[in-house]
C-alpha atoms as a PDB file:
ATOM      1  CA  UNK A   1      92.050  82.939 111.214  1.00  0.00           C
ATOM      2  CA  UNK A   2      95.914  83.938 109.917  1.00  0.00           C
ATOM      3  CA  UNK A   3      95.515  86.655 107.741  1.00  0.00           C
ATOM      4  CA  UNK A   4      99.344  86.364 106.325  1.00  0.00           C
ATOM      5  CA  UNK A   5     100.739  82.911 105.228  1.00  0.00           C
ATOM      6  CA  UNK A   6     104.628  82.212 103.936  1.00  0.00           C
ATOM      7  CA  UNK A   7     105.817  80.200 101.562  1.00  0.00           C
ATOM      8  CA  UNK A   8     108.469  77.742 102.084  1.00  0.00           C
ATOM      9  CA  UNK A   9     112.245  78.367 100.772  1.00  0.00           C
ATOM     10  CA  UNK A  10     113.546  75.375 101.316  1.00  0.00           C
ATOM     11  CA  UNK A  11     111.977  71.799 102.721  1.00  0.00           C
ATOM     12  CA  UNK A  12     115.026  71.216 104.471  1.00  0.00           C
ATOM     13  CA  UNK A  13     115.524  74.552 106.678  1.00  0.00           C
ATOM     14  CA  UNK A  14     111.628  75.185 108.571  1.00  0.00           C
ATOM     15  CA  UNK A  15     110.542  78.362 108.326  1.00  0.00           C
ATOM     16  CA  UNK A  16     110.102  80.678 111.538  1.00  0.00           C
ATOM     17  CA  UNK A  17     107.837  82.906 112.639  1.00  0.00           C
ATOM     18  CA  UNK A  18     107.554  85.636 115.395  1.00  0.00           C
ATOM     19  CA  UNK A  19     104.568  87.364 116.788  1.00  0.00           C
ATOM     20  CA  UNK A  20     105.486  90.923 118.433  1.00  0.00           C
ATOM     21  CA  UNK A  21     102.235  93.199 119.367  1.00  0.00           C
ATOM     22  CA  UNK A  22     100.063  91.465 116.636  1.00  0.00           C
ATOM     23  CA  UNK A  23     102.896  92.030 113.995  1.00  0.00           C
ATOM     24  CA  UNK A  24     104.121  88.785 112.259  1.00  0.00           C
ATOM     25  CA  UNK A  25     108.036  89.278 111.710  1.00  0.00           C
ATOM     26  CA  UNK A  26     109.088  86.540 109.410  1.00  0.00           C
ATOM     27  CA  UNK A  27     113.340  86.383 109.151  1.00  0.00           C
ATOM     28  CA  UNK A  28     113.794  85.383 105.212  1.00  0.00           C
ATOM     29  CA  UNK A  29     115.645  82.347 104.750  1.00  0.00           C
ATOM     30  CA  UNK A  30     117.249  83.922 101.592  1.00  0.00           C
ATOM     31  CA  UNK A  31     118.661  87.513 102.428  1.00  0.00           C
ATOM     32  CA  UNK A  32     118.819  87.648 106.067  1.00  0.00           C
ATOM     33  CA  UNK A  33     115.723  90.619 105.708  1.00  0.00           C
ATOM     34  CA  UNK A  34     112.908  90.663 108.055  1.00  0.00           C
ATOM     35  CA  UNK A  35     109.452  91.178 106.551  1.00  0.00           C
ATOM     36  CA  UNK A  36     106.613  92.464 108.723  1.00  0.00           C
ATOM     37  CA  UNK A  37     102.938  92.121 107.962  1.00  0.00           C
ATOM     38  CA  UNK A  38      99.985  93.202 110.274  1.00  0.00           C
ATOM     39  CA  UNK A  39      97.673  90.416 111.013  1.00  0.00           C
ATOM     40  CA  UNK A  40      94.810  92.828 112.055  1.00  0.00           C
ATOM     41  CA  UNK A  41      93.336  96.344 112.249  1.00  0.00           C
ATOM     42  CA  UNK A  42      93.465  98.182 115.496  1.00  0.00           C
ATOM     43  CA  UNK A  43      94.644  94.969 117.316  1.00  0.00           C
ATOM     44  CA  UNK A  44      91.038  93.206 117.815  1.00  0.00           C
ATOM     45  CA  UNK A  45      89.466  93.188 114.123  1.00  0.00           C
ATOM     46  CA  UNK A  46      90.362  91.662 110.261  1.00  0.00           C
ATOM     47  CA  UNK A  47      92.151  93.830 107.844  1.00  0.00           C
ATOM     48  CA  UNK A  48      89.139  93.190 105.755  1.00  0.00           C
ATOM     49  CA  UNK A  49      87.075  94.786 107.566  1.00  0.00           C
ATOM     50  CA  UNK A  50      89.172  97.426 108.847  1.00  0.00           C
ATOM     51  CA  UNK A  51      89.793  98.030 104.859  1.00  0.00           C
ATOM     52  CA  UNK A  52      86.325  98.719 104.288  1.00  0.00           C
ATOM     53  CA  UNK A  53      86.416 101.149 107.455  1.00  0.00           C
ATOM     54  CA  UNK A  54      89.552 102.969 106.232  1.00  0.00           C
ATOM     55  CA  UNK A  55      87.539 102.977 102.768  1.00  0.00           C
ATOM     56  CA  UNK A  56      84.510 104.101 103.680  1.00  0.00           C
ATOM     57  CA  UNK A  57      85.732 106.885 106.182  1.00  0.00           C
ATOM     58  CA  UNK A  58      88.256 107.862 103.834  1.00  0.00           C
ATOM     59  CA  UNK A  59      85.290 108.367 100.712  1.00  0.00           C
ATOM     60  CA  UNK A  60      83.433 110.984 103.723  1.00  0.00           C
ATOM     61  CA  UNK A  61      86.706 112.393 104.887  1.00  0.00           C
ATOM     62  CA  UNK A  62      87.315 113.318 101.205  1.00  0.00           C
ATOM     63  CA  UNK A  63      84.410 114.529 100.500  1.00  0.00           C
ATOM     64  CA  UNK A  64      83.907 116.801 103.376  1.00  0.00           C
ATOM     65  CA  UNK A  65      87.437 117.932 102.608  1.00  0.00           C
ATOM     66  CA  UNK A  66      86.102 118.356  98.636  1.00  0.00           C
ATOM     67  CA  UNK A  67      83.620 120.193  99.679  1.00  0.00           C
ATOM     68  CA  UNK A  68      84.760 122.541 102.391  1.00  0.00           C
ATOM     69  CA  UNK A  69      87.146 123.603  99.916  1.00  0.00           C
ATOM     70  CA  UNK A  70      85.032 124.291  96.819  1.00  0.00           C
ATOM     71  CA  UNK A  71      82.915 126.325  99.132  1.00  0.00           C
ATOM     72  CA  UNK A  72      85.754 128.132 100.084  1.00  0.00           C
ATOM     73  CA  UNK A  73      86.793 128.485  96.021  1.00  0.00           C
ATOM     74  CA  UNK A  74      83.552 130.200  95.722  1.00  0.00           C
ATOM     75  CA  UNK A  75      83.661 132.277  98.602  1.00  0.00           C
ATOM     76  CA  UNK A  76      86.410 134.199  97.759  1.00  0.00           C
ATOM     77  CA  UNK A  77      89.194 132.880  99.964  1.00  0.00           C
ATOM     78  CA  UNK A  78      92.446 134.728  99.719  1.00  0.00           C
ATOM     79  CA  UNK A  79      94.961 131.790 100.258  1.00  0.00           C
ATOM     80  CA  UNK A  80      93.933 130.064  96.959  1.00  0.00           C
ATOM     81  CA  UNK A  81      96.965 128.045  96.807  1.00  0.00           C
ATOM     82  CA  UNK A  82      95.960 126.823 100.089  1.00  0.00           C
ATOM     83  CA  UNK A  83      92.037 125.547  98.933  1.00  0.00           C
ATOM     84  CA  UNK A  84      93.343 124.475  95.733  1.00  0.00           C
ATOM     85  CA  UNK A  85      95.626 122.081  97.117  1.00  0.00           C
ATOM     86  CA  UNK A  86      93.214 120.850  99.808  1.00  0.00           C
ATOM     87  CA  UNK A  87      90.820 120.096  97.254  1.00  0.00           C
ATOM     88  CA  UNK A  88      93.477 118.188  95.000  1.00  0.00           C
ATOM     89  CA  UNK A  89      94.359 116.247  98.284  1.00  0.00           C
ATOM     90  CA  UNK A  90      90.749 115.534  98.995  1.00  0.00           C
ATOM     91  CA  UNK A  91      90.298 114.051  94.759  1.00  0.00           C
ATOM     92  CA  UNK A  92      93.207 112.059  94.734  1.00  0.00           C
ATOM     93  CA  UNK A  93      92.263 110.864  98.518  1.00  0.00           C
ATOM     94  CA  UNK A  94      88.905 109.497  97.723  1.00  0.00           C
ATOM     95  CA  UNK A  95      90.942 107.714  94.198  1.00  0.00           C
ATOM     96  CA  UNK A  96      92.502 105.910  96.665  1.00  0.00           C
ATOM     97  CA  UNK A  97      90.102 105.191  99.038  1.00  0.00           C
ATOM     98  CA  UNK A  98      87.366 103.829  95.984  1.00  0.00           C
ATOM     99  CA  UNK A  99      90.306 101.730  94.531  1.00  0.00           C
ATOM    100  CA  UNK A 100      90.882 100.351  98.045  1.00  0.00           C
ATOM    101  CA  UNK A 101      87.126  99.667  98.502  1.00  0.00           C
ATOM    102  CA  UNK A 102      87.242  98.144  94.856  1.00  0.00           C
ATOM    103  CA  UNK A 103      90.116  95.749  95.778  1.00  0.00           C
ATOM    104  CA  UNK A 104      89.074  95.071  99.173  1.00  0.00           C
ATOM    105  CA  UNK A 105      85.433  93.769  98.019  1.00  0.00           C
ATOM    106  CA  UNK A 106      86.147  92.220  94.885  1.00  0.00           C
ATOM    107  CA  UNK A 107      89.867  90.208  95.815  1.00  0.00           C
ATOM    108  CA  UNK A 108      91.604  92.452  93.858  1.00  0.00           C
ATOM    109  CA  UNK A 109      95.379  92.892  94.237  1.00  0.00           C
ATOM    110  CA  UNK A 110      95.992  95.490  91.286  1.00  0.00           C
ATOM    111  CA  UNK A 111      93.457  97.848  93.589  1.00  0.00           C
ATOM    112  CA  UNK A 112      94.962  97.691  96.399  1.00  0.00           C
ATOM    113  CA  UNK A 113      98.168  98.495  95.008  1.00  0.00           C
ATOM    114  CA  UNK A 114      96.972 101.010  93.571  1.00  0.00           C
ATOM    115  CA  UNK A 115      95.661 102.322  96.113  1.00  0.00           C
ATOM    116  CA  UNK A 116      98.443 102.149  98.717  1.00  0.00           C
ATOM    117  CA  UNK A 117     100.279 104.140  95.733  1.00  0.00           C
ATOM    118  CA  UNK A 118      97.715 106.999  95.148  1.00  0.00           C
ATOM    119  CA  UNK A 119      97.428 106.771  99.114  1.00  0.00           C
ATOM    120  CA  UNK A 120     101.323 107.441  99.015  1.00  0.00           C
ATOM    121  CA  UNK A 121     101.131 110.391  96.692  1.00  0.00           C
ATOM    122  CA  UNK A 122      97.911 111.748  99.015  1.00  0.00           C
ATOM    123  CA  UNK A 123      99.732 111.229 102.445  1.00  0.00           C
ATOM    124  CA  UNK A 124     102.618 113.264 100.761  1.00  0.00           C
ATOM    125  CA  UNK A 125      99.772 115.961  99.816  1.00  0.00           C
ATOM    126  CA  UNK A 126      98.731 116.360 103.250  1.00  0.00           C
ATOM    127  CA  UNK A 127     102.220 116.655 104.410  1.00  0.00           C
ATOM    128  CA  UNK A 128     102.171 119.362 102.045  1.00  0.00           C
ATOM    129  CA  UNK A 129      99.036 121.236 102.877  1.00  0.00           C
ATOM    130  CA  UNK A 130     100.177 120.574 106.722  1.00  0.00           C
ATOM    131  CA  UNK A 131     103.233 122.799 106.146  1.00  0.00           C
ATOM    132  CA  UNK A 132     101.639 125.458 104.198  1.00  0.00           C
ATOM    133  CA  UNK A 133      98.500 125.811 106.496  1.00  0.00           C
ATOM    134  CA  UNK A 134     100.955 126.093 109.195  1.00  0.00           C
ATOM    135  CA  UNK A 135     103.671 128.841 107.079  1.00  0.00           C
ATOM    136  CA  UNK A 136     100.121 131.014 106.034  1.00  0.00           C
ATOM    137  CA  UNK A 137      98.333 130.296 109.876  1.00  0.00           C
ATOM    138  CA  UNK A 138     101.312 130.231 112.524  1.00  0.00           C
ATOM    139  CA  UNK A 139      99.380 127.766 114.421  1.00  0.00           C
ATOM    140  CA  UNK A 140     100.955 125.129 115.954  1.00  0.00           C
ATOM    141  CA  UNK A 141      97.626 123.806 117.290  1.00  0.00           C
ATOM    142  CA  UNK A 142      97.275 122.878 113.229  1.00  0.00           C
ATOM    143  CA  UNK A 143     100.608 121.748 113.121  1.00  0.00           C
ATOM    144  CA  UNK A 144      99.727 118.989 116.331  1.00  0.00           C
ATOM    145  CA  UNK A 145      96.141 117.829 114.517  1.00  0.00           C
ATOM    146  CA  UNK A 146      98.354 117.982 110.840  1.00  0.00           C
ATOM    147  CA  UNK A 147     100.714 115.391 112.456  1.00  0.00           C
ATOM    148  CA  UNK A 148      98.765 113.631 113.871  1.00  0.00           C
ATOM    149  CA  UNK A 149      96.596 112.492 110.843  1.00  0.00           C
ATOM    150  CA  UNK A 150      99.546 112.089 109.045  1.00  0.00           C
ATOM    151  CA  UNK A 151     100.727 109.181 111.203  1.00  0.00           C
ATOM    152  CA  UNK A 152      97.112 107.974 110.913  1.00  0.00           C
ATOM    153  CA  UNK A 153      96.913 107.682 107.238  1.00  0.00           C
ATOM    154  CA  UNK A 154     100.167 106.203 107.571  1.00  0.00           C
ATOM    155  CA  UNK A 155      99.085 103.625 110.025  1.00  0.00           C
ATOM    156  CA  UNK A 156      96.027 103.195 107.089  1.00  0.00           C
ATOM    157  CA  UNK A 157      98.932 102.653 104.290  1.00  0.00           C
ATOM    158  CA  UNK A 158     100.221 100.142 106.540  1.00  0.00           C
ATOM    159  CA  UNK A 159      97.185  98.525 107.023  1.00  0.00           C
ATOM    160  CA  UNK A 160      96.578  98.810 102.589  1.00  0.00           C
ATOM    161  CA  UNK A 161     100.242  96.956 102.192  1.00  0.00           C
ATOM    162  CA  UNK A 162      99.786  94.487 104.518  1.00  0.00           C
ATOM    163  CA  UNK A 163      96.429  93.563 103.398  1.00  0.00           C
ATOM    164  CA  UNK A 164      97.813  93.667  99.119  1.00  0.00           C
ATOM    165  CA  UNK A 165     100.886  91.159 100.448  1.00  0.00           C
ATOM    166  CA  UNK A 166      98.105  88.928 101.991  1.00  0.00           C
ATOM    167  CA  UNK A 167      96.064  89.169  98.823  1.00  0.00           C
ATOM    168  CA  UNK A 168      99.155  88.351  97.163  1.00  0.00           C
ATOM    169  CA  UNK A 169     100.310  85.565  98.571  1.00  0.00           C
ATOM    170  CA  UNK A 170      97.349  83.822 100.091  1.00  0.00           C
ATOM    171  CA  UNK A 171      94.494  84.108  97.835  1.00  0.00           C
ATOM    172  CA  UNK A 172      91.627  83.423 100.136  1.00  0.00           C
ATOM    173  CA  UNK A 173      92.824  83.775 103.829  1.00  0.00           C
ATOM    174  CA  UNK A 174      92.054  87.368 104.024  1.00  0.00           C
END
């Protein structure tokens, strides 16, 4: 099953396509550009399904993240900058991920738009809190785990786009 269809420029020039590491790189017949759309999640599953993964983990991840930090709040924690922005990262996080599940489950394309933009604003967030846990901690353990998630939820935005240009141009081969 082709998760990512093209549409034809012109009936007289055929359109190409190139599979590299289960990417589809299709050269545009108009501007020379090269447009690249994952065909599945993780290499061996849909990116429906690995939407409602990224969803579903995301909703616990952000509310574990919610959480931890509202206990924190109460406790009395003396880098409030650094809760407070957690727990605005861990809101705006689980936006994204319910919009994702939203447009995932129900074929809509505004959602997942919407979601890879809130998921844009959230990954730059985390960036955020990354640097600032590491300025108040000194850690570069923290540092090593920061980056690394942040190439993971940006792995998951790829995933989100790829999946809204699918939904956008082939209705039902998702």
């Amino acid at each position: 099953m082709s998760t990512c269809s093209t549409v034809v420029v012109s009936k007289t020039k055929p359109q190409f396509k190139i599979l590299v590491n289960n990417v589809l790189i299709i050269p545009s017949q108009t501007t020379g550009e090269i447009e690249m759309c994952l065909r599945l999640f993780f290499g061996f599953t849909s990116l429906y399904l690995g939407c409602i993964f990224i969803g579903l983990s995301g909703i616990v991840f952000a509310v574990v993240i919610f959480s931890v930090g509202l206990f924190e709040l109460i406790m009395g924690n003396p880098e409030l900058l650094l809760v407070i922005l957690a727990m605005v990262f861990g809101f705006v996080y689980a936006v994204a991920k319910l919009f994702l599940l939203f447009g995932t489950m129900w074929d809509m394309c505004w959602a997942l738009l919407l979601s890879f933009l809130i998921g844009l604003v959230s990954l730059a967030l985390l960036v955020g809190l990354v640097v600032l846990f590491y300025l108040v901690h000194m850690n570069t353990l923290h540092l090593l785990l920061g980056a690394t998630m942040c190439l993971i939820e940006l792995y998951y935005e790829w995933i989100i786009i790829s999946t809204w240009w699918c939904c956008r141009s082939c209705m039902h081969d998702c």
